[in-house]
C-alpha atoms as a PDB file:
ATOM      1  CA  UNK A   1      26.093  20.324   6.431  1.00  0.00           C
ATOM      2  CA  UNK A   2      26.783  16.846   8.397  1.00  0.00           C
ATOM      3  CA  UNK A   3      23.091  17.792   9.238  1.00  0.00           C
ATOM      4  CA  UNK A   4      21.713  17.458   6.536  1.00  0.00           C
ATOM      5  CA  UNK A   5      23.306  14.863   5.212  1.00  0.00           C
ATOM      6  CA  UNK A   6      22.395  12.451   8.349  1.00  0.00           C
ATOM      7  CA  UNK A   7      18.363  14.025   8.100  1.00  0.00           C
ATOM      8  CA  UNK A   8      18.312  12.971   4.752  1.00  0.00           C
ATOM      9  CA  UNK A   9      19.929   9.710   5.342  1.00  0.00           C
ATOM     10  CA  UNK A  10      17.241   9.392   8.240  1.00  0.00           C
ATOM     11  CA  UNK A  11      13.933   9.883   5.934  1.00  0.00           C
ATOM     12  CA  UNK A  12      15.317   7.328   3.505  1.00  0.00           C
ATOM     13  CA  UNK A  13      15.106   4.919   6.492  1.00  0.00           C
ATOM     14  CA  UNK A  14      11.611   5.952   7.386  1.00  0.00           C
ATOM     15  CA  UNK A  15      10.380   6.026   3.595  1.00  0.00           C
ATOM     16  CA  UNK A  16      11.977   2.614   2.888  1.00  0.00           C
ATOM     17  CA  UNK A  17      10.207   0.800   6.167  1.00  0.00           C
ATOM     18  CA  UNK A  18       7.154   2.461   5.183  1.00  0.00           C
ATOM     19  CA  UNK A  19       7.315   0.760   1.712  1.00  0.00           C
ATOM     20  CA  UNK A  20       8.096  -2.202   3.542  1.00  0.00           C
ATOM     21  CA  UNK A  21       5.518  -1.929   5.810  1.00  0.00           C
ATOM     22  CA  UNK A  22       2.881  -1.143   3.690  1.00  0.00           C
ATOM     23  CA  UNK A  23       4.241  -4.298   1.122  1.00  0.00           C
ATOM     24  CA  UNK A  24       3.553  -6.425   3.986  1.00  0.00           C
ATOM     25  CA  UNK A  25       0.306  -5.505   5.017  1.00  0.00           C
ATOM     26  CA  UNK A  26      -0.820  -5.731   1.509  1.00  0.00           C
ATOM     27  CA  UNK A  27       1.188  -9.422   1.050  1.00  0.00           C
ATOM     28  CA  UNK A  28      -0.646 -10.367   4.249  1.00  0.00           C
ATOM     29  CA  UNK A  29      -4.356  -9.180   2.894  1.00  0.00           C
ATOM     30  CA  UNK A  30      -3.597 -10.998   0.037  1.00  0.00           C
ATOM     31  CA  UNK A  31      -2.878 -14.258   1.684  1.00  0.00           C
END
């Protein structure tokens, strides 16, 4: 259950700095 929990946690990291990421690189191409 903890498991779970913590893996889910985990892709919220990963899917937030891949937003971020991808915000940047189009911010960058931009400027």
């Amino acid at each position: 259950m903890i498991g779970s929990i913590w893996l889910q946690l985990l892709q919220l990291k990963v899917v937030q700095s891949v937003i971020q990421f991808k915000g940047a690189i189009t911010f960058f191409t931009l400027v």
